[in-house]
Protein backbone atom coordinates (compact mmCIF):
# COMPACT_ATOMS: atom_id res chain seq x y z
CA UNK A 1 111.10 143.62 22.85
CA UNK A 2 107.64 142.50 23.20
CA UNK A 3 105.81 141.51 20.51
CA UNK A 4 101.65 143.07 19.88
CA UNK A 5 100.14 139.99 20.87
CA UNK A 6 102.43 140.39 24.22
CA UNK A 7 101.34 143.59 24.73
CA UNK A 8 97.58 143.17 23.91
CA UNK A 9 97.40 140.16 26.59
CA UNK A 10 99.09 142.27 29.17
CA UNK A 11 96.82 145.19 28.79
CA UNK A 12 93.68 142.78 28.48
CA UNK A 13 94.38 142.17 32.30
CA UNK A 14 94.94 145.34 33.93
CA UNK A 15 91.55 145.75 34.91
CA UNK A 16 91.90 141.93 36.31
CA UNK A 17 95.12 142.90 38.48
CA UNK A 18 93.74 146.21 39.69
CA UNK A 19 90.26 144.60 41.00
CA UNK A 20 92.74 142.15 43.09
CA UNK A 21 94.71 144.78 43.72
CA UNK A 22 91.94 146.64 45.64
CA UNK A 23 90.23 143.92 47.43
CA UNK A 24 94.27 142.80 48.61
CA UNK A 25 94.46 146.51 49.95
CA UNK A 26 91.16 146.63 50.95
CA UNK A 27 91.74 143.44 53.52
CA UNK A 28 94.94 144.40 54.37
CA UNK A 29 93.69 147.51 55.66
CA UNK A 30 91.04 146.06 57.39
CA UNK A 31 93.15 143.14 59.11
CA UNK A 32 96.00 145.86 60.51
CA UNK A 33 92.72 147.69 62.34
CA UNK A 34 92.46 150.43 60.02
CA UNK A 35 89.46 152.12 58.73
CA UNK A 36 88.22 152.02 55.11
CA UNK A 37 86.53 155.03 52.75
CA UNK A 38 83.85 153.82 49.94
CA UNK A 39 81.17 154.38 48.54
CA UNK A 40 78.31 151.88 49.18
CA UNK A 41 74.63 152.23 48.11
CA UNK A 42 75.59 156.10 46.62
CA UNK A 43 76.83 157.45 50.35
CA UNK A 44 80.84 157.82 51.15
CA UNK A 45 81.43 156.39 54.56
CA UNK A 46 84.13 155.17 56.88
CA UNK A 47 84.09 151.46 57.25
CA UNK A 48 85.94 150.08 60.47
CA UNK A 49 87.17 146.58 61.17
CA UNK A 50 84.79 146.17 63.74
CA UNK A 51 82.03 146.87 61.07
CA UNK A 52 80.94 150.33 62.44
CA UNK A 53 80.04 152.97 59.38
CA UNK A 54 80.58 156.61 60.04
CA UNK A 55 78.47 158.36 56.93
CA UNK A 56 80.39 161.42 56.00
CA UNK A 57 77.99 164.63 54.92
CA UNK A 58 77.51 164.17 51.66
CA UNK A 59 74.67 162.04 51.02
CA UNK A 60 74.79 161.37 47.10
CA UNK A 61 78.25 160.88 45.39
CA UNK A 62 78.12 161.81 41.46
CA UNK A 63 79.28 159.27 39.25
CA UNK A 64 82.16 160.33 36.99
CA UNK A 65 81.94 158.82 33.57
CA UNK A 66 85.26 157.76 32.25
CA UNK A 67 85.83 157.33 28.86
CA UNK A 68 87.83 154.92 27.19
CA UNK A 69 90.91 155.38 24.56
């Protein structure tokens, strides 16, 4: 069984492992020729390998606030 301070270190760097987690995908996407969705600068948009955008129709993307607990 873990012990707390175990546990507190591993949560401490989820949000560590899911930012690499995303940029790995994010490249690994891109390098097999496959298009990415993201927001950038408030728009959603297709991004392709070859750097063309494709903006999708809706021009301003809400933010969702998440709350912590």
């Amino acid at each position: 069984m873990r012990t707390e301070a175990e546990l507190d270190y591993s949560e401490e760097m989820i949000p560590e492992l899911a930012e690499s987690a995303t940029k790995k995908a994010h490249l690994d996407a891109l390098s097999r020729g496959q298009s990415i969705t993201e927001i950038r600068k408030g728009k959603l948009g297709s991004f392709a390998p070859d750097g063309r955008c494709q903006n999708h129709e809706k021009d301003k993307i809400e933010s969702i606030k998440v709350l912590g607990g």
